[in-house]
C-alpha atoms as a PDB file:
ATOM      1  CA  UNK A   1       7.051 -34.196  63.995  1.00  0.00           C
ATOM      2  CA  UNK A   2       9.619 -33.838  66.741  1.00  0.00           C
ATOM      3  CA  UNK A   3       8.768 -31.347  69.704  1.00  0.00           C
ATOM      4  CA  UNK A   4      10.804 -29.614  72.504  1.00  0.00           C
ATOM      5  CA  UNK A   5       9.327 -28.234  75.984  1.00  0.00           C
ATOM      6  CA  UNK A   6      10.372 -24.609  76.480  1.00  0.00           C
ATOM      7  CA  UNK A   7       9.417 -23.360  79.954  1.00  0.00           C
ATOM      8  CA  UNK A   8       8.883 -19.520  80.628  1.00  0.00           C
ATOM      9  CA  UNK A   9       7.775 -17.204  83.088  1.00  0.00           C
ATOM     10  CA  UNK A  10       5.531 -14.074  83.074  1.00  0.00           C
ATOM     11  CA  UNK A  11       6.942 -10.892  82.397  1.00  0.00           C
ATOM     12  CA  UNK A  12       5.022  -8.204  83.870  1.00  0.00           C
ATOM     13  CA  UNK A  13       7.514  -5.480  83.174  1.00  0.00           C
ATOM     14  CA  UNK A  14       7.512  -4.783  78.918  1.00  0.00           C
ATOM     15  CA  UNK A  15      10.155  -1.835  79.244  1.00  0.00           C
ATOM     16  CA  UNK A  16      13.989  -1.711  77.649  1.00  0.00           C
ATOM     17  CA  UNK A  17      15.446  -1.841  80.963  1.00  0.00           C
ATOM     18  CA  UNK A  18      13.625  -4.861  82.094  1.00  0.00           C
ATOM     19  CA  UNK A  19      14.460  -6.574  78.764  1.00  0.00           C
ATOM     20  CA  UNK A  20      18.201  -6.079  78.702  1.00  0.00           C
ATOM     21  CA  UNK A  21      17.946  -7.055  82.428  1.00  0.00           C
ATOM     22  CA  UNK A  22      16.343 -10.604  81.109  1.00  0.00           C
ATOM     23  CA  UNK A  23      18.675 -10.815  78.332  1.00  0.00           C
ATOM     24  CA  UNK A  24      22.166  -9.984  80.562  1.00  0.00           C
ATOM     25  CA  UNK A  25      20.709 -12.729  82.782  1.00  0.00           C
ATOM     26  CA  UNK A  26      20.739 -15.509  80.197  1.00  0.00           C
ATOM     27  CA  UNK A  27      17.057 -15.250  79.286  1.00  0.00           C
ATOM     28  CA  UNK A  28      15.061 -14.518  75.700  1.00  0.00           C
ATOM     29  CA  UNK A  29      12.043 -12.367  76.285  1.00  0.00           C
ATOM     30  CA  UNK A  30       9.113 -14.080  74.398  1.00  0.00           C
ATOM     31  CA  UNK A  31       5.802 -13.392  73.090  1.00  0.00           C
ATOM     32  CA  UNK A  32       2.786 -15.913  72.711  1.00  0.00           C
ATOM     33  CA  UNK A  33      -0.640 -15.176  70.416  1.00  0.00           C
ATOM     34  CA  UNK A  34      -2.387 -16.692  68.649  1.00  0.00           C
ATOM     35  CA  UNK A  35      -5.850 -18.859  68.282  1.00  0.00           C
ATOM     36  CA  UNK A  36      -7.296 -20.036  71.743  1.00  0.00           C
ATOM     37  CA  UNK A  37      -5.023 -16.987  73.498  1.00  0.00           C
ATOM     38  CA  UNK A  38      -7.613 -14.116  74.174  1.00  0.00           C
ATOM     39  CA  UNK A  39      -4.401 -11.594  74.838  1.00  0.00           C
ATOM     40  CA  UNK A  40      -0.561 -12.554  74.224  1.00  0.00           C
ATOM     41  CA  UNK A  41       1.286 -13.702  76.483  1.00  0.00           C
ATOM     42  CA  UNK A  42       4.893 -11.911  77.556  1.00  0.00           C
ATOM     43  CA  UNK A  43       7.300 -14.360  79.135  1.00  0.00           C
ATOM     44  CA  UNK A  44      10.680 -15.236  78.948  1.00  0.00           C
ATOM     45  CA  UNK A  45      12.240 -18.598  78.770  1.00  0.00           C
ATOM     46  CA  UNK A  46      16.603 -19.226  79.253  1.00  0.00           C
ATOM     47  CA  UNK A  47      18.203 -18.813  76.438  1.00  0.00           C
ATOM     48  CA  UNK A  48      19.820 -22.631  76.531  1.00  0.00           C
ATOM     49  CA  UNK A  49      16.127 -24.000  76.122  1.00  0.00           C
ATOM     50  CA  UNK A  50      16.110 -22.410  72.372  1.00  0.00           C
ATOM     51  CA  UNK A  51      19.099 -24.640  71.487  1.00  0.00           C
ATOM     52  CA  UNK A  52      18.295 -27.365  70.222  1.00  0.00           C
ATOM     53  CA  UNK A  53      15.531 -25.011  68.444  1.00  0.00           C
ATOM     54  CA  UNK A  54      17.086 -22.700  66.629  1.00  0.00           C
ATOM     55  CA  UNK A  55      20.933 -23.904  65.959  1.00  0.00           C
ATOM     56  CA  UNK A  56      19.513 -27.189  64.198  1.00  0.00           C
ATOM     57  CA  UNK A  57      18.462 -27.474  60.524  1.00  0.00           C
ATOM     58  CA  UNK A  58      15.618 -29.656  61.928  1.00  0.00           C
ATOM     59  CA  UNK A  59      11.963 -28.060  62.677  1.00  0.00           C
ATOM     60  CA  UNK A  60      10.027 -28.265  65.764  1.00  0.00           C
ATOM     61  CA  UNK A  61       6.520 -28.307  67.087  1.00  0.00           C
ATOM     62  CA  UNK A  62       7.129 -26.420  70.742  1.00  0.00           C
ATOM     63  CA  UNK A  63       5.093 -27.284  73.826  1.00  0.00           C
ATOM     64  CA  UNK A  64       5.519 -23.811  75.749  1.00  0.00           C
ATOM     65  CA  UNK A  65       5.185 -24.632  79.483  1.00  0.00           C
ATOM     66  CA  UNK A  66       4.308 -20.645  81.192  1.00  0.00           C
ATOM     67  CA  UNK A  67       4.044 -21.054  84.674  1.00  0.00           C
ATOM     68  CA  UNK A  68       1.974 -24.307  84.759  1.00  0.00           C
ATOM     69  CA  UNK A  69      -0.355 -23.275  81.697  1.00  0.00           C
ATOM     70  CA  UNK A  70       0.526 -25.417  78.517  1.00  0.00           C
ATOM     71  CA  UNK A  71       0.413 -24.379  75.024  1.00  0.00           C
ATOM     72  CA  UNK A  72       0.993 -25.642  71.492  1.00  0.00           C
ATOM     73  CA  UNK A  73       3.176 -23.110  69.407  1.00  0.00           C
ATOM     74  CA  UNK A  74       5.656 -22.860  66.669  1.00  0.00           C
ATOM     75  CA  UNK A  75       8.171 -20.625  66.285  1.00  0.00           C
ATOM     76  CA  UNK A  76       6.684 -17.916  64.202  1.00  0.00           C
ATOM     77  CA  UNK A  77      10.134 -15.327  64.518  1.00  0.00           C
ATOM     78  CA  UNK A  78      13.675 -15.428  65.578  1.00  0.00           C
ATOM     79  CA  UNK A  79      15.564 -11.635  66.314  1.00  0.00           C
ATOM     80  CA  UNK A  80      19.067 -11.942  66.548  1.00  0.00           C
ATOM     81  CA  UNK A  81      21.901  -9.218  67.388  1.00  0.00           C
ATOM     82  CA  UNK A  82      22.921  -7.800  64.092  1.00  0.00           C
ATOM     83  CA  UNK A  83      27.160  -8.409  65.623  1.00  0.00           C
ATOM     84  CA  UNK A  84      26.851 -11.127  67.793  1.00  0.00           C
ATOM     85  CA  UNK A  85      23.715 -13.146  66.666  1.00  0.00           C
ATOM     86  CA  UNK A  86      22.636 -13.312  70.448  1.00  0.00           C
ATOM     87  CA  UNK A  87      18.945 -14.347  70.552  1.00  0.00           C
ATOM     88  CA  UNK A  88      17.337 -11.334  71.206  1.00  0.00           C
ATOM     89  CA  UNK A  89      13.730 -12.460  70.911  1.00  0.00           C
ATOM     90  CA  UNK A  90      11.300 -14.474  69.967  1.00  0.00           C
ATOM     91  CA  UNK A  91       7.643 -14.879  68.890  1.00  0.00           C
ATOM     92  CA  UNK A  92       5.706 -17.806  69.008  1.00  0.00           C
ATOM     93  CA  UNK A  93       2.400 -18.754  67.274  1.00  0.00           C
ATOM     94  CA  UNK A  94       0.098 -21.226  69.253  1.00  0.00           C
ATOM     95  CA  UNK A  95      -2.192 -23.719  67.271  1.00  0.00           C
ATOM     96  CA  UNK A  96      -4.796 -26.240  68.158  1.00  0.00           C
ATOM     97  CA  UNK A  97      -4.717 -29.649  66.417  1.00  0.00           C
ATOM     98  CA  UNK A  98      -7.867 -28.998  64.096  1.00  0.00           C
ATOM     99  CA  UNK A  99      -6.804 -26.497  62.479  1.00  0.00           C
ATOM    100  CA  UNK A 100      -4.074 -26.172  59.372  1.00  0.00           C
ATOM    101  CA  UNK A 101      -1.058 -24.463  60.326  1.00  0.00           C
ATOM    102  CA  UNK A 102       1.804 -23.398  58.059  1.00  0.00           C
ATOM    103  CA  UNK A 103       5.431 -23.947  58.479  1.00  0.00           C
ATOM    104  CA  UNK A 104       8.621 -24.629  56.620  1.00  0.00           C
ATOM    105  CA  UNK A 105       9.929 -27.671  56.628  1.00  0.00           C
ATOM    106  CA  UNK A 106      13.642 -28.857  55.445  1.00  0.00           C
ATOM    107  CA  UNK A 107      14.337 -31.045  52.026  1.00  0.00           C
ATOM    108  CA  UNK A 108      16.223 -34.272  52.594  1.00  0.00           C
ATOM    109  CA  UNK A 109      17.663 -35.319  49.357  1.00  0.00           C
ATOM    110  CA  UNK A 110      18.167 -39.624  48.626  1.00  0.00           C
ATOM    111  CA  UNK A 111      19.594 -41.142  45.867  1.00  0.00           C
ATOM    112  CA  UNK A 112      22.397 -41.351  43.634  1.00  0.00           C
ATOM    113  CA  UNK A 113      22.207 -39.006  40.674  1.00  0.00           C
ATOM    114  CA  UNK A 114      23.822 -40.161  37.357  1.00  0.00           C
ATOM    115  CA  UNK A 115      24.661 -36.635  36.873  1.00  0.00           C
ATOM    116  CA  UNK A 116      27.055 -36.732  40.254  1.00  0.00           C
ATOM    117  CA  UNK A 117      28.612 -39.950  39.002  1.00  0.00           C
ATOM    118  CA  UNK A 118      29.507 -38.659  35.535  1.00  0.00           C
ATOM    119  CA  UNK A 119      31.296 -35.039  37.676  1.00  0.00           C
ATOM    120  CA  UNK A 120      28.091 -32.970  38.626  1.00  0.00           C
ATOM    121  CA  UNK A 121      27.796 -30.816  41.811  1.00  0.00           C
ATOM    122  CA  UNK A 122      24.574 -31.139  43.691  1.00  0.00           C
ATOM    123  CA  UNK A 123      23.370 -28.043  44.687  1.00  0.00           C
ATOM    124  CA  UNK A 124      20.477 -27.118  46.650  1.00  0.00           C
ATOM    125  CA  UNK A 125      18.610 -23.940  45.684  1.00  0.00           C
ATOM    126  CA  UNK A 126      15.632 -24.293  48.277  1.00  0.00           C
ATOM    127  CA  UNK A 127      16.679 -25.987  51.790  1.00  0.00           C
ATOM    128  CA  UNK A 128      13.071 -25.482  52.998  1.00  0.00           C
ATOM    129  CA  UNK A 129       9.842 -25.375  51.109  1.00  0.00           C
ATOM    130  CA  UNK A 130       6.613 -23.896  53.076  1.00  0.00           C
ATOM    131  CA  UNK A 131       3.806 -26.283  54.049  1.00  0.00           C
ATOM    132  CA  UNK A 132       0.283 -26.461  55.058  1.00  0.00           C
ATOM    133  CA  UNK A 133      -1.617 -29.379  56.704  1.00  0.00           C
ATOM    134  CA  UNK A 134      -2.147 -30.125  60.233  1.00  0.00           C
ATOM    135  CA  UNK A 135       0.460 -30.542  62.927  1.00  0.00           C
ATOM    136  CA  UNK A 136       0.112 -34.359  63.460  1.00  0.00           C
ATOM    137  CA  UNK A 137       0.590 -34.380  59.770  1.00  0.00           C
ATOM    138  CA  UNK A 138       3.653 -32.392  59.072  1.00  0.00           C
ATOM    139  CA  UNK A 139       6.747 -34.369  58.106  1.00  0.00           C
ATOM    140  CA  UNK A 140      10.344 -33.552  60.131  1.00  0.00           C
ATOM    141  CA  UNK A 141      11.733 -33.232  56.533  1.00  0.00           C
ATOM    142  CA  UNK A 142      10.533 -33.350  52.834  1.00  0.00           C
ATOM    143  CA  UNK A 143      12.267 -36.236  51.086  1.00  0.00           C
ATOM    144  CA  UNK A 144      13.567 -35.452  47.605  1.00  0.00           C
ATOM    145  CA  UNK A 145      14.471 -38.235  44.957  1.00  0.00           C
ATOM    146  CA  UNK A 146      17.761 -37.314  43.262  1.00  0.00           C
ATOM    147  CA  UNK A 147      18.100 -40.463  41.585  1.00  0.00           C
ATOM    148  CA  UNK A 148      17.246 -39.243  38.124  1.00  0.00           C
ATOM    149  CA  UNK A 149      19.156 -36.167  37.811  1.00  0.00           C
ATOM    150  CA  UNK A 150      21.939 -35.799  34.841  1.00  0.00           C
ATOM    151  CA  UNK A 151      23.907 -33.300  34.575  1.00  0.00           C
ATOM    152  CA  UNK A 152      22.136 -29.955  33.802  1.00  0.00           C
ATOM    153  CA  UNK A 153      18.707 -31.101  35.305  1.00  0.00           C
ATOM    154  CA  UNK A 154      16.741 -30.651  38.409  1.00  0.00           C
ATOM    155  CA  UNK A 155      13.552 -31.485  40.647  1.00  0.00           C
ATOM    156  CA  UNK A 156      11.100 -28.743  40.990  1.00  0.00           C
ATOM    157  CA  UNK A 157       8.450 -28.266  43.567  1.00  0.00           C
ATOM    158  CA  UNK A 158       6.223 -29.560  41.361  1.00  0.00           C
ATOM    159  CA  UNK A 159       7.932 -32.856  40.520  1.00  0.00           C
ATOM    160  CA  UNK A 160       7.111 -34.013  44.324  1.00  0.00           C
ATOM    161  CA  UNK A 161       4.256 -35.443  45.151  1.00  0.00           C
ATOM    162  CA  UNK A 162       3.142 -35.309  49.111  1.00  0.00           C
ATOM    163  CA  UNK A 163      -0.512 -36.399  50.902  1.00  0.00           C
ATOM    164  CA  UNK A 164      -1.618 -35.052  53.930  1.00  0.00           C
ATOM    165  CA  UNK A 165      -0.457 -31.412  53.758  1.00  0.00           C
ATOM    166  CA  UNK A 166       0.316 -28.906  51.168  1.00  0.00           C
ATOM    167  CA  UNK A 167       2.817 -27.172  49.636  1.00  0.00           C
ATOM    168  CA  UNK A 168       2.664 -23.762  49.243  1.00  0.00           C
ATOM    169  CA  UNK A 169       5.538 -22.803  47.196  1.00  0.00           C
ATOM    170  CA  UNK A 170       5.399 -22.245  43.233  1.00  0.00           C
ATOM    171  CA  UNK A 171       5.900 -25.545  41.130  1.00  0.00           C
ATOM    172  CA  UNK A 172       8.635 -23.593  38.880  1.00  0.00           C
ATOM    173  CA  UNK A 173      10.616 -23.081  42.081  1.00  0.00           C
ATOM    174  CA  UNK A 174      13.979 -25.342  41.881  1.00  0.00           C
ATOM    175  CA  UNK A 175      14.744 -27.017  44.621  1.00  0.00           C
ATOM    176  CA  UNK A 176      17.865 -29.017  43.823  1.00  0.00           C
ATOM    177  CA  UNK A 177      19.991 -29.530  40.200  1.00  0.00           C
ATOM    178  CA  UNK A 178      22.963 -31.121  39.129  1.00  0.00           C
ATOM    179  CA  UNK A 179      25.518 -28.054  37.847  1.00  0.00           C
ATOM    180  CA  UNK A 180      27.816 -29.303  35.410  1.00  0.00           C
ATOM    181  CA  UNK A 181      30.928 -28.733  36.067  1.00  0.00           C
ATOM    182  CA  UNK A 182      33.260 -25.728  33.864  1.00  0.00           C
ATOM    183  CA  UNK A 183      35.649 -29.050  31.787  1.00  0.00           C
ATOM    184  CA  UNK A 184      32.819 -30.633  30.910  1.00  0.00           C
ATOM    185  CA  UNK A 185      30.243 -28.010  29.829  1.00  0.00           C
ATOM    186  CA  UNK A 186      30.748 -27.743  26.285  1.00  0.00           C
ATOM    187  CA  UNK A 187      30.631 -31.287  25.754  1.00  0.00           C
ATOM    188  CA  UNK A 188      27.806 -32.709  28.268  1.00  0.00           C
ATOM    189  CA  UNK A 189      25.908 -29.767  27.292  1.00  0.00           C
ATOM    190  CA  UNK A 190      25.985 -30.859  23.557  1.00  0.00           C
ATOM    191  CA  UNK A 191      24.712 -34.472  24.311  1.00  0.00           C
ATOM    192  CA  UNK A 192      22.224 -33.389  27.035  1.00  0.00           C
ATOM    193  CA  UNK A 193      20.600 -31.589  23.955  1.00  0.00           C
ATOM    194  CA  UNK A 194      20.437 -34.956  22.010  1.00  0.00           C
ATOM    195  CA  UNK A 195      18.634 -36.659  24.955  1.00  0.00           C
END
């Protein structure tokens, strides 16, 4: 899995003030915890650094650099401004590399569906699904074979098969189907019946 350096500094003040101080100055306050950390750590980090991070569909394993002290994380929580979707803060969750973290991860679907060809709509009902294994383990996407669809069907969770980590969702949950467009129902739907 991909991973981005953040660097961040110590925050030794915790008030408002001092936070909308950070924040006018270009910077996210942050928070750090997790196993291996005996006490979180406050810092803050510019706001540019969470680019690439947070405005991406893609997932990332962060290596936070605070002040010279390095730390595995992942980005446990994202606050945003309710009007202006500003970054307003952000929590991180460090991990060590023998233990089983959890994460979602985005689908990538492949293929070429029949039921697109005959004047389906692909449309994606889950664009992450949650996942368990170990970082060096965890995919930068779930690939999901659309190559069988028709019109009307779809692939559930538990049509994939994965090694190496888990997934933690239901296997009823849809993840993609083919929606059958409105001149067409009465008619597809009839010989999808016959199948």
């Amino acid at each position: 899995m991909k991973s981005i350096e953040i660097i961040g500094f110590k925050r030794a003040n915790l008030d408002k003030k001092s936070l909308d101080v950070l924040r006018e100055e270009g910077n996210v306050p942050c928070v750090v915890y997790g196993p291996g950390i005996k006490e979180q750590i406050h810092f803050h980090a510019p706001a540019i650094l969470f680019r690439d991070l947070i405005y991406t569909p893609e997932v990332h394993m962060v290596d936070l650099n605070i002040e010279g002290t390095k730390i595995k994380a992942i980005l446990r929580e994202a606050q945003f401004h309710p009007v202006s979707e500003v970054l307003l803060h952000a929590d991180f969750l460090a991990f060590s590399d023998d233990k089983a973290i959890k994460m979602e991860i985005p689908i990538k679907p492949f293929g070429t569906s029949p039921g697109i060809i005959k004047g389906g709509k692909l449309e994606i009902k889950s664009r992450t699904l949650l996942v368990k294994g170990f970082a060096k383990d965890l995919p930068d996407e779930i690939p999901v074979d659309i190559s069988t669809l028709e019109l009307g069907k779809s692939v559930k969770v538990g049509d994939l098969s994965v090694s190496k980590f888990e997934l933690l969702n239901s296997e009823n949950v849809t993840i993609a189907t083919v929606g059958i467009p409105r001149a067409l129902r009465g008619k597809k739907a009839g010989e999808e019946e016959e199948a």
